[in-house]
PDB file of N, CA and C in Angstrom:
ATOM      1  N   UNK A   1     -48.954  21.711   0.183  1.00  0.00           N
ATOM      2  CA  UNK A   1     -47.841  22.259   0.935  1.00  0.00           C
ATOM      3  C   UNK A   1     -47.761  23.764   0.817  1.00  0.00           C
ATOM      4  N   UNK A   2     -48.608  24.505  -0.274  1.00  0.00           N
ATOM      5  CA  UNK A   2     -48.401  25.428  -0.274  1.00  0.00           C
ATOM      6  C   UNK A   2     -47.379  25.752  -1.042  1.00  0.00           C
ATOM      7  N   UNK A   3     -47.539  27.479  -1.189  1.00  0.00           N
ATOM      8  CA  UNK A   3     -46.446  28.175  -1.995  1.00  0.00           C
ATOM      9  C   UNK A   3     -45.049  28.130  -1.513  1.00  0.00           C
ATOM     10  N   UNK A   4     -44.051  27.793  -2.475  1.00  0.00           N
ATOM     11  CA  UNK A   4     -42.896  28.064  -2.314  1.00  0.00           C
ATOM     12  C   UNK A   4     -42.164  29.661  -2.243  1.00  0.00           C
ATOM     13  N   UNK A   5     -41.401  29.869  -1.327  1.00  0.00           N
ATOM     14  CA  UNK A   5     -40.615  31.395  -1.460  1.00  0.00           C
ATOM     15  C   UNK A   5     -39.363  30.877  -1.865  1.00  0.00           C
ATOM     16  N   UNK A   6     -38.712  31.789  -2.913  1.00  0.00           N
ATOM     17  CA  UNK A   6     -37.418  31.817  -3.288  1.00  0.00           C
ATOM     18  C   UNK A   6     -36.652  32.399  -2.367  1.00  0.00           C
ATOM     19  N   UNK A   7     -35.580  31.630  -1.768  1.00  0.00           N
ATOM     20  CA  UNK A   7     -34.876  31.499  -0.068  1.00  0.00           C
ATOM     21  C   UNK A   7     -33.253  31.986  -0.757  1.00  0.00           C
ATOM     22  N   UNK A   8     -32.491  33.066  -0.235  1.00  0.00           N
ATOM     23  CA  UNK A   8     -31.582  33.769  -0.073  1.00  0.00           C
ATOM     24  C   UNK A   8     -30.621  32.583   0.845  1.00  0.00           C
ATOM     25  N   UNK A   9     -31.528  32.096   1.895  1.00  0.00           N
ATOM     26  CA  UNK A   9     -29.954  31.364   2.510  1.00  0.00           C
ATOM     27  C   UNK A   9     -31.642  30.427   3.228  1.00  0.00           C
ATOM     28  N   UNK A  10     -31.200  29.187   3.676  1.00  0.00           N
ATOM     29  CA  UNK A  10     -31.590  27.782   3.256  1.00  0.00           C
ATOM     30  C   UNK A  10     -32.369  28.272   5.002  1.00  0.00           C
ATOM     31  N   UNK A  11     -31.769  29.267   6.414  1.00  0.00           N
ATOM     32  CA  UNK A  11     -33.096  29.488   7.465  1.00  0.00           C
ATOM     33  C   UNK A  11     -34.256  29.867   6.977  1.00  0.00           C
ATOM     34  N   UNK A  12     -34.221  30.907   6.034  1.00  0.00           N
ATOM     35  CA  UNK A  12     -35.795  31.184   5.781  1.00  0.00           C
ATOM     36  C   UNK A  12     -36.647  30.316   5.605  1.00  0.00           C
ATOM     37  N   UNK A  13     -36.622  28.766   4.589  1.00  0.00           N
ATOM     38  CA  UNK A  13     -36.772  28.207   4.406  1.00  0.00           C
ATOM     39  C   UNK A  13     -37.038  27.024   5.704  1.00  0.00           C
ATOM     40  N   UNK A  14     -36.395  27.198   6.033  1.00  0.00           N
ATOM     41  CA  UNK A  14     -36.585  25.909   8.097  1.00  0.00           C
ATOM     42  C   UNK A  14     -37.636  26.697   8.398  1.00  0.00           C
ATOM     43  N   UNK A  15     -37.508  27.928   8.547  1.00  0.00           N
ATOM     44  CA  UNK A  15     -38.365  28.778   9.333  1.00  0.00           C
ATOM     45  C   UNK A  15     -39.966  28.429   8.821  1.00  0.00           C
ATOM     46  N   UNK A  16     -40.494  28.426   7.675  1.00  0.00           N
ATOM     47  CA  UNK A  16     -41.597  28.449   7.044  1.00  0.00           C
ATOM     48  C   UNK A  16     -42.116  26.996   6.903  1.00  0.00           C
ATOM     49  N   UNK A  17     -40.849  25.847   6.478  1.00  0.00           N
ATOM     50  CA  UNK A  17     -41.280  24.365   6.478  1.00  0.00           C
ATOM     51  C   UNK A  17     -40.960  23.409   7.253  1.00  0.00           C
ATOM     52  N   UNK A  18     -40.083  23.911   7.961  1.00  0.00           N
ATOM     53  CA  UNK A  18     -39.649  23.365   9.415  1.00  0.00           C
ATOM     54  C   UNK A  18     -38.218  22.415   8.481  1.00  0.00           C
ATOM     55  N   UNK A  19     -37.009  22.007   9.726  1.00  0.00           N
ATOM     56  CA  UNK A  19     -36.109  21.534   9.494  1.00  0.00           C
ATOM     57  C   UNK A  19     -36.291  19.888   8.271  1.00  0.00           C
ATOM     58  N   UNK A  20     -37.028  19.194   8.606  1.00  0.00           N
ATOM     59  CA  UNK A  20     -36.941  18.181   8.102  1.00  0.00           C
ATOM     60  C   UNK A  20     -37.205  18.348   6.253  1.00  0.00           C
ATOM     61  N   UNK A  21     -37.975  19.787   6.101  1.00  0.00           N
ATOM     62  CA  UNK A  21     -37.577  19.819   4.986  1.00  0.00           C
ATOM     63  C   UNK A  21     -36.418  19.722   3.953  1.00  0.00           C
ATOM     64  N   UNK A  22     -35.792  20.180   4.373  1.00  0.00           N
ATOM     65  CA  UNK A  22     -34.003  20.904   3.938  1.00  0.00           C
ATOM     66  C   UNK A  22     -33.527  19.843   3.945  1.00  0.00           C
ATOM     67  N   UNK A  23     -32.404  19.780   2.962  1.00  0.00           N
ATOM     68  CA  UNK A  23     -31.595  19.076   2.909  1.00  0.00           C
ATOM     69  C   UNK A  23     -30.111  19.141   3.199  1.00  0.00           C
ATOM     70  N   UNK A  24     -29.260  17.875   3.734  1.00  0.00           N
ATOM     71  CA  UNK A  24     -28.651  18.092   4.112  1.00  0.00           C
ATOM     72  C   UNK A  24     -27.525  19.043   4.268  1.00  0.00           C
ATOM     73  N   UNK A  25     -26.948  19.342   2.796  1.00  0.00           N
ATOM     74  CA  UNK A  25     -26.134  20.541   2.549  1.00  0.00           C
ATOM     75  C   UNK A  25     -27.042  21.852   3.147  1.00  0.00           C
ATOM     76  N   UNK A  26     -28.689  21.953   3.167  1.00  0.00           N
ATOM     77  CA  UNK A  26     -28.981  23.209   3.545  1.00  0.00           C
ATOM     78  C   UNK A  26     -28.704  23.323   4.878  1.00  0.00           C
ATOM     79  N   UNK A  27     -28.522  22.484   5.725  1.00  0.00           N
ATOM     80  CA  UNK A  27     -28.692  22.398   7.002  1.00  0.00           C
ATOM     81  C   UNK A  27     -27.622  22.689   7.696  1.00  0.00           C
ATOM     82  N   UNK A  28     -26.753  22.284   6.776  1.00  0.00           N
ATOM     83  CA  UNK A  28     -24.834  22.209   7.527  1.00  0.00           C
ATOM     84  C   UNK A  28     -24.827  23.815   6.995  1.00  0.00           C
ATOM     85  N   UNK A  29     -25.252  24.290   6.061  1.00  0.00           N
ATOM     86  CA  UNK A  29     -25.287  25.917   5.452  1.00  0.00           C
ATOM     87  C   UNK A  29     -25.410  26.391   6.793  1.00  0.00           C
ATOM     88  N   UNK A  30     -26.917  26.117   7.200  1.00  0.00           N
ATOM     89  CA  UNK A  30     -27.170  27.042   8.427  1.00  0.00           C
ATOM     90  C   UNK A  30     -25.974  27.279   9.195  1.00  0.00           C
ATOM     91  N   UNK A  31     -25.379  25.995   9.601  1.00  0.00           N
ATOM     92  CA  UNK A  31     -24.802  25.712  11.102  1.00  0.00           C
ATOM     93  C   UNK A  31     -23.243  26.626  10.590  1.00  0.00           C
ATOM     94  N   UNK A  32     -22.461  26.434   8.959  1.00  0.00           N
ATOM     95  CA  UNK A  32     -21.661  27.324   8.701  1.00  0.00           C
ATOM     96  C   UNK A  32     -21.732  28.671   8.819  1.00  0.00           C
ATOM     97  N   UNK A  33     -23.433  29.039   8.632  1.00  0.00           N
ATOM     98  CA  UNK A  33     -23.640  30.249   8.729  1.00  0.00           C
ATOM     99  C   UNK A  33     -23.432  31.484   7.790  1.00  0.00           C
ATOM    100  N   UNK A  34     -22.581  31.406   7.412  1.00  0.00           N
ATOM    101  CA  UNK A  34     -21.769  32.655   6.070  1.00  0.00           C
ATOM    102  C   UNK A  34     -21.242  32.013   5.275  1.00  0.00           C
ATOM    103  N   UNK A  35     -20.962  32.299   3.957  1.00  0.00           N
ATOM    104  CA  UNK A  35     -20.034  32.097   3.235  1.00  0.00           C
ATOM    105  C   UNK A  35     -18.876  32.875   3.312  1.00  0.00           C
ATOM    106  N   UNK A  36     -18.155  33.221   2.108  1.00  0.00           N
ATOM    107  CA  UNK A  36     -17.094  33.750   1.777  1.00  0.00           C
ATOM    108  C   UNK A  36     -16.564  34.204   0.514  1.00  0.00           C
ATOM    109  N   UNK A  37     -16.520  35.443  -0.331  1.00  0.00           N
ATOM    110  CA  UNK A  37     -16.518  36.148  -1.216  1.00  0.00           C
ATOM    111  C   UNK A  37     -16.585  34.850  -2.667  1.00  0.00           C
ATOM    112  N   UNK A  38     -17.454  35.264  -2.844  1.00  0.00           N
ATOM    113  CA  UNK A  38     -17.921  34.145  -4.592  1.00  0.00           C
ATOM    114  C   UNK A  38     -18.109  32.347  -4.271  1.00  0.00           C
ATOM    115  N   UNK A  39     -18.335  32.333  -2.694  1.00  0.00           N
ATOM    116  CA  UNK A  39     -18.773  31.365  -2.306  1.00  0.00           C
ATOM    117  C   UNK A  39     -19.688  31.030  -1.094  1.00  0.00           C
ATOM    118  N   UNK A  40     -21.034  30.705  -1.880  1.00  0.00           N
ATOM    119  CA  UNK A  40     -22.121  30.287  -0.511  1.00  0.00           C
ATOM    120  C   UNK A  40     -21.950  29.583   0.598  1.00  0.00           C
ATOM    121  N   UNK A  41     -22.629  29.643   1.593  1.00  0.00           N
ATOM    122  CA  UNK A  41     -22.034  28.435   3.098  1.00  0.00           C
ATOM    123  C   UNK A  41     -22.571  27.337   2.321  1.00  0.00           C
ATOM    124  N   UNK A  42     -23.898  27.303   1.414  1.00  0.00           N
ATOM    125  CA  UNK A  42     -24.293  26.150   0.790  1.00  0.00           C
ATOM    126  C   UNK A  42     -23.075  25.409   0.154  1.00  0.00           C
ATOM    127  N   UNK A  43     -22.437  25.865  -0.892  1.00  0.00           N
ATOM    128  CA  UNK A  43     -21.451  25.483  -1.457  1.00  0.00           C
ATOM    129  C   UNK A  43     -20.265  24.712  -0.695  1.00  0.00           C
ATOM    130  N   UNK A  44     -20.327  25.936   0.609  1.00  0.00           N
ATOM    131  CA  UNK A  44     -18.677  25.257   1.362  1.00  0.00           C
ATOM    132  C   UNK A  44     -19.774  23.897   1.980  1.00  0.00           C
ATOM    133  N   UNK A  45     -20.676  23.677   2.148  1.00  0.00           N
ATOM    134  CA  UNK A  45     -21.580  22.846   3.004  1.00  0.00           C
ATOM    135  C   UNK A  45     -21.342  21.278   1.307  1.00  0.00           C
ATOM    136  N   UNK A  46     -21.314  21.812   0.806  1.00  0.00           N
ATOM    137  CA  UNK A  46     -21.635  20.565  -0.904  1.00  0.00           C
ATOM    138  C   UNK A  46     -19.944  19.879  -0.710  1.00  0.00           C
ATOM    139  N   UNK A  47     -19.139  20.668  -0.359  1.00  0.00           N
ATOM    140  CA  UNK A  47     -17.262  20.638  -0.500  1.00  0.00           C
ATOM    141  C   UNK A  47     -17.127  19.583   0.740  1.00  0.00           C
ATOM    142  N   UNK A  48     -18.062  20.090   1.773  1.00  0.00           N
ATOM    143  CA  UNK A  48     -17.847  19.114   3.261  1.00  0.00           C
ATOM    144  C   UNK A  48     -18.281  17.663   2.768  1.00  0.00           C
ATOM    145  N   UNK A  49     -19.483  17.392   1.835  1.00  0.00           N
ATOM    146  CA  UNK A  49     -20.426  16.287   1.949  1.00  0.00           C
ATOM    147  C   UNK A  49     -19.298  15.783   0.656  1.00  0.00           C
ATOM    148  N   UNK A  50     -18.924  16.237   0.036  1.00  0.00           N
ATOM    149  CA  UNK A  50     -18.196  15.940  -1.607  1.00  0.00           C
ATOM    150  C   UNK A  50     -17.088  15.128  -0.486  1.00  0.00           C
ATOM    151  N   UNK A  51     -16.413  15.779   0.257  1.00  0.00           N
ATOM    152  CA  UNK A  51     -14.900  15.400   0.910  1.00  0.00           C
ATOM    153  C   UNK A  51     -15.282  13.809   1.615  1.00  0.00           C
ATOM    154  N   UNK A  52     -16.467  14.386   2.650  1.00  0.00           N
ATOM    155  CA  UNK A  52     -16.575  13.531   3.928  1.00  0.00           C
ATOM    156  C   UNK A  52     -17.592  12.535   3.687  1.00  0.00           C
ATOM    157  N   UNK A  53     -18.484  12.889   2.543  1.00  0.00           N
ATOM    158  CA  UNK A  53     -19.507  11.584   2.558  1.00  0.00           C
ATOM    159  C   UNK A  53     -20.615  11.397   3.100  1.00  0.00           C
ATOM    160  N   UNK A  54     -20.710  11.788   4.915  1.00  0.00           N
ATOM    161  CA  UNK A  54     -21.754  11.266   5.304  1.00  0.00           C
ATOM    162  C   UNK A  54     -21.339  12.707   6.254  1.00  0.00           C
ATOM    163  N   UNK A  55     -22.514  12.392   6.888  1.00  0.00           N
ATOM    164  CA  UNK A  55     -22.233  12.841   8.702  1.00  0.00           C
ATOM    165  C   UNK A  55     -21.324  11.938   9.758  1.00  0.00           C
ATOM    166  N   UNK A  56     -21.633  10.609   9.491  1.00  0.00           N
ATOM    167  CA  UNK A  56     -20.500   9.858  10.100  1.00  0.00           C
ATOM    168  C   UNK A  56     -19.436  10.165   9.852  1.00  0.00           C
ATOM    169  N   UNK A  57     -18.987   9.926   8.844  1.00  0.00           N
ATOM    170  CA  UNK A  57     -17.585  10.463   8.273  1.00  0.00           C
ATOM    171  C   UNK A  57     -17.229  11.777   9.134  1.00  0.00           C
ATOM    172  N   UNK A  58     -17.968  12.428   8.739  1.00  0.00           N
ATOM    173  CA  UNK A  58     -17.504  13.827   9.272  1.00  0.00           C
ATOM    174  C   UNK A  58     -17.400  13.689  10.725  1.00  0.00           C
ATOM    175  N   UNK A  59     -18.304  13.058  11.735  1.00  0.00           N
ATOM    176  CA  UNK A  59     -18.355  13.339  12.649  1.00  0.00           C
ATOM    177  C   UNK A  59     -16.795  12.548  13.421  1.00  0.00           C
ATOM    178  N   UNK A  60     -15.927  11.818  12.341  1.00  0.00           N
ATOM    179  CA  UNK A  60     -14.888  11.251  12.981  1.00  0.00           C
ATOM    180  C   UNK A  60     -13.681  11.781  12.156  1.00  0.00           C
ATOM    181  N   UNK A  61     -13.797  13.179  11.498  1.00  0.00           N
ATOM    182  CA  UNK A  61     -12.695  14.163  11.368  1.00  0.00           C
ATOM    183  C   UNK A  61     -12.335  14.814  12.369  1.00  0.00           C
ATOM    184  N   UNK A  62     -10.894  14.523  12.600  1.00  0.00           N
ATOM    185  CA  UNK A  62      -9.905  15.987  13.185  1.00  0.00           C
ATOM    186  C   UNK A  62     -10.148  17.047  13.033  1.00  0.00           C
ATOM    187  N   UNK A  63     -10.992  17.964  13.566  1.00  0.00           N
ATOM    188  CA  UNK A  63     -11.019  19.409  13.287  1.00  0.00           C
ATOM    189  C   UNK A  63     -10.071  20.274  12.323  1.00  0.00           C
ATOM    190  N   UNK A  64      -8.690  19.341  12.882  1.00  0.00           N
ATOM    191  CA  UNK A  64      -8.109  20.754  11.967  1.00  0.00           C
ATOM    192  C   UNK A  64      -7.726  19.986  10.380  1.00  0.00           C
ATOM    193  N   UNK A  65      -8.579  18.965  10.281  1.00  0.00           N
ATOM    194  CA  UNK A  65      -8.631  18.529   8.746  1.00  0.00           C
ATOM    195  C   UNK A  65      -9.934  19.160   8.064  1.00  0.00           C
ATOM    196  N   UNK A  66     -10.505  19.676   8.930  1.00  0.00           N
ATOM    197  CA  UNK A  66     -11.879  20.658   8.370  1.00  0.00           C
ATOM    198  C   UNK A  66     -11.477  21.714   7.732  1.00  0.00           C
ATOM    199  N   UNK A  67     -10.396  22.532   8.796  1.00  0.00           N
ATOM    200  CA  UNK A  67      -9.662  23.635   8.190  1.00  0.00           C
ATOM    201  C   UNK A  67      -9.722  23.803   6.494  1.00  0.00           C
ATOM    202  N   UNK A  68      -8.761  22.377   6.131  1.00  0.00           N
ATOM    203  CA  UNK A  68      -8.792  22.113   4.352  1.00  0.00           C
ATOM    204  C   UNK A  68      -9.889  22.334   3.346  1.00  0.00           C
ATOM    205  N   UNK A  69     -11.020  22.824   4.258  1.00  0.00           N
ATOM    206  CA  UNK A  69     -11.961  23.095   3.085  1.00  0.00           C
ATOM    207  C   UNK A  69     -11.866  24.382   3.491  1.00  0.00           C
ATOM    208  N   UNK A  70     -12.086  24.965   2.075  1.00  0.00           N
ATOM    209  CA  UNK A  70     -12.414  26.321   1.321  1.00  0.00           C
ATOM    210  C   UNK A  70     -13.265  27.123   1.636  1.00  0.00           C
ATOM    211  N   UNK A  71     -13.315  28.081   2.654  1.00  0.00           N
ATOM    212  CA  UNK A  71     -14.192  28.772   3.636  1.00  0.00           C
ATOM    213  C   UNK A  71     -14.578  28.401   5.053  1.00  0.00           C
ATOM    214  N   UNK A  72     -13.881  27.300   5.285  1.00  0.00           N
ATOM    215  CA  UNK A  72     -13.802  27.102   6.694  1.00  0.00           C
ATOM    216  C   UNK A  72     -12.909  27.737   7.527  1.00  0.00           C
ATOM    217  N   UNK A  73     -13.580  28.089   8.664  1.00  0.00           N
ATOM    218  CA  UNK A  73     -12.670  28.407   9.836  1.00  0.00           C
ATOM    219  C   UNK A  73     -12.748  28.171  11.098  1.00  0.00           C
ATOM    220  N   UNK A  74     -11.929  28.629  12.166  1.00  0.00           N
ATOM    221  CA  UNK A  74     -12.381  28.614  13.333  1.00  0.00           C
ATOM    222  C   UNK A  74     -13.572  28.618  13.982  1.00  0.00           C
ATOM    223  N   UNK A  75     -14.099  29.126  13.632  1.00  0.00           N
ATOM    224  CA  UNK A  75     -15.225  29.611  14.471  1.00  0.00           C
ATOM    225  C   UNK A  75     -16.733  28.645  13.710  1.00  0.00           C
ATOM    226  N   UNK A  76     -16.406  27.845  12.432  1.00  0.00           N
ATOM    227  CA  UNK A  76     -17.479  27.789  11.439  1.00  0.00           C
ATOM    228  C   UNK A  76     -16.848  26.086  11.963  1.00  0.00           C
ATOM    229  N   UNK A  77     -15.974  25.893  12.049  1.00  0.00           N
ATOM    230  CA  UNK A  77     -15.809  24.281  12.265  1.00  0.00           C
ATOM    231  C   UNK A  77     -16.307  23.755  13.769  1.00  0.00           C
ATOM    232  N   UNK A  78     -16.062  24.613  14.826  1.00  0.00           N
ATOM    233  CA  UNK A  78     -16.250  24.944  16.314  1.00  0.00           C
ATOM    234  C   UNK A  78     -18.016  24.549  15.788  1.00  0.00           C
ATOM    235  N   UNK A  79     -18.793  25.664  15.380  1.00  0.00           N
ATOM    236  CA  UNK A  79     -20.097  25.316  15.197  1.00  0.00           C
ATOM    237  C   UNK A  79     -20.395  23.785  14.770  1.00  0.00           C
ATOM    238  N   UNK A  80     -19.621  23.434  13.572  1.00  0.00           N
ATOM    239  CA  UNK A  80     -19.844  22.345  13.291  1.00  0.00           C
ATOM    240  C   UNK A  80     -19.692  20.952  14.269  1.00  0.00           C
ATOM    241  N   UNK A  81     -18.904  21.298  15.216  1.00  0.00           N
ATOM    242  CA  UNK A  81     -17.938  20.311  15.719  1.00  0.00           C
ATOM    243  C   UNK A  81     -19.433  20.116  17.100  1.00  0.00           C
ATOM    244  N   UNK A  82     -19.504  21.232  17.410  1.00  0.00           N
ATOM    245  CA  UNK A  82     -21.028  21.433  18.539  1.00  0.00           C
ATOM    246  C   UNK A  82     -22.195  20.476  17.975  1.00  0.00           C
ATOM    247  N   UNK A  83     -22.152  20.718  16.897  1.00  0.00           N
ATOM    248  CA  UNK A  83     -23.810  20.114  16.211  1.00  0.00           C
ATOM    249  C   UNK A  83     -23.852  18.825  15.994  1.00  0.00           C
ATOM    250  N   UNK A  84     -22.509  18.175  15.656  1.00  0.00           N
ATOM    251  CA  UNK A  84     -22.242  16.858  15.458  1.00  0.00           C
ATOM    252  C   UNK A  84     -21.797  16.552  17.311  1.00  0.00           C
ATOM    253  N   UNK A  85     -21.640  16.982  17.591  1.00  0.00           N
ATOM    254  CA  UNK A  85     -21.451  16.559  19.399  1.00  0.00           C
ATOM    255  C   UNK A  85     -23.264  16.876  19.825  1.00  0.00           C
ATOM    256  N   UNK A  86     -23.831  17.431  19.950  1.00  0.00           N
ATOM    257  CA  UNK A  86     -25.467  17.446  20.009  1.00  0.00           C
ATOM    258  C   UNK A  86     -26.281  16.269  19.529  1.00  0.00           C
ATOM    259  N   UNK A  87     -25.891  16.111  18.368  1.00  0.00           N
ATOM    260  CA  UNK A  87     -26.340  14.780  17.449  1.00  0.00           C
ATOM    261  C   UNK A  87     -26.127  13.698  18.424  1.00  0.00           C
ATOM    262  N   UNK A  88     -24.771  13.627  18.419  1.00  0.00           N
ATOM    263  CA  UNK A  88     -24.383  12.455  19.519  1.00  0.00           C
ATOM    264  C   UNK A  88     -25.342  12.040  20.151  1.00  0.00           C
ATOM    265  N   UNK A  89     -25.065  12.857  21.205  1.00  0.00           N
ATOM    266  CA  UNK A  89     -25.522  13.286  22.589  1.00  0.00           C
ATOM    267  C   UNK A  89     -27.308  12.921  22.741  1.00  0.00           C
ATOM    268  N   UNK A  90     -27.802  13.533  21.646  1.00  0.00           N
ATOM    269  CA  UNK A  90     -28.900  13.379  21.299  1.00  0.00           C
ATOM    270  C   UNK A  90     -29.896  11.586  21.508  1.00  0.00           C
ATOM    271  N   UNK A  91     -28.250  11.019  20.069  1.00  0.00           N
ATOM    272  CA  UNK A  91     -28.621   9.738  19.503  1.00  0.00           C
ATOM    273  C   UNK A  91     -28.415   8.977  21.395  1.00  0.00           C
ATOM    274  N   UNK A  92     -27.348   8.900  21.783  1.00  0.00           N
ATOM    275  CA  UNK A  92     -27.267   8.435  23.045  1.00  0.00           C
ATOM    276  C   UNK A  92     -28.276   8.235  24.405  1.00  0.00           C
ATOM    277  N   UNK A  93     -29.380   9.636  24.330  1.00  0.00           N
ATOM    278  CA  UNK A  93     -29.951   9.847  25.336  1.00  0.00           C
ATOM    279  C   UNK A  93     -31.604   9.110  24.822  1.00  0.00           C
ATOM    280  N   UNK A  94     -31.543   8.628  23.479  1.00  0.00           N
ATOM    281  CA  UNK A  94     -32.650   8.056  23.195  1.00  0.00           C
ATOM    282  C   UNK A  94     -32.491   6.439  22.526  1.00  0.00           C
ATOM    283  N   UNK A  95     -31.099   5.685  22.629  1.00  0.00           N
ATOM    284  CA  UNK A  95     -30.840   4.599  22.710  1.00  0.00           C
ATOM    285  C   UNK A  95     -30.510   4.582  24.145  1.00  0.00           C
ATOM    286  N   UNK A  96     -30.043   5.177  25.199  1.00  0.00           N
ATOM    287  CA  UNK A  96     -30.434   4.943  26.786  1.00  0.00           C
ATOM    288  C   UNK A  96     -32.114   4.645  26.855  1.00  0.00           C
ATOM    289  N   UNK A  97     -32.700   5.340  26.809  1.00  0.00           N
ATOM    290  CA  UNK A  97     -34.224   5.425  26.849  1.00  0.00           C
ATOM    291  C   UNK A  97     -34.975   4.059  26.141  1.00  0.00           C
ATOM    292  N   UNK A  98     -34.591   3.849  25.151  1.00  0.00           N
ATOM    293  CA  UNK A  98     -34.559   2.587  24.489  1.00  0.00           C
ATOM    294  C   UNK A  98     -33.956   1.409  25.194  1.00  0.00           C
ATOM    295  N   UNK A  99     -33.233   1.577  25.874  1.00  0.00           N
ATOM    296  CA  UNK A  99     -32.279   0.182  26.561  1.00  0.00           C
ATOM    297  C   UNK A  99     -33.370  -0.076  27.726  1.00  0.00           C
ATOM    298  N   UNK A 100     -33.985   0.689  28.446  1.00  0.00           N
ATOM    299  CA  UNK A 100     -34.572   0.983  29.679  1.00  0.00           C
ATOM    300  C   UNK A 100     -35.790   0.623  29.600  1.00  0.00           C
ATOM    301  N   UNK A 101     -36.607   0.294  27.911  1.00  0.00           N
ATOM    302  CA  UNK A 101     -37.957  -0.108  27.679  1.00  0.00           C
ATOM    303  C   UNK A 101     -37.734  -1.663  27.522  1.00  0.00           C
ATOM    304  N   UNK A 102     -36.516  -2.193  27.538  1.00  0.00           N
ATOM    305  CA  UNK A 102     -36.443  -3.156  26.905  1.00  0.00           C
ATOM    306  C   UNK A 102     -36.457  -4.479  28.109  1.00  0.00           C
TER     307      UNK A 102
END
């Protein structure tokens, strides 16, 4: 696999081993994007998975119960709220595709 680089924030890392490397908290990092003074997006990303559990879970929170975590905001839940609507969207357009082979 090659040499590892010591990664500042969890894109450099997608960038060099591609997404499926990373793990989940690195991934929701990305999509938070920033942290917030003495706290990584990784971290606020560990607080989401600690709270919510899964991606399911999460993906059937009220937005403004996202708010309640510790470096979330507007604009960082909005991202979130997109990526888990993509996912969807995603899962949908390839269980259609699946229904249609069948």
């Amino acid at each position: 696999m090659g040499e590892y680089k010591s990664w500042i924030h969890p894109g450099g890392k997608l960038r060099e081993l591609g997404p499926r490397e990373l793990e989940l908290r690195e991934l929701l990092a990305i999509i938070i994007g920033t942290g917030q003074k003495g706290r990584s997006a990784e971290q606020i990303a560990d607080d989401l998975l600690k709270v919510h559990g899964s991606l399911e879970n999460l993906s059937n929170v009220p937005l403004a119960k996202l708010l309640e975590i510790k470096g979330l905001g507007d604009v960082k839940i909005t991202r979130i709220a997109a990526a888990l609507e993509l996912a969807r969207r995603t899962t949908e357009e390839i269980m259609l595709r699946y229904e249609k082979k069948i």
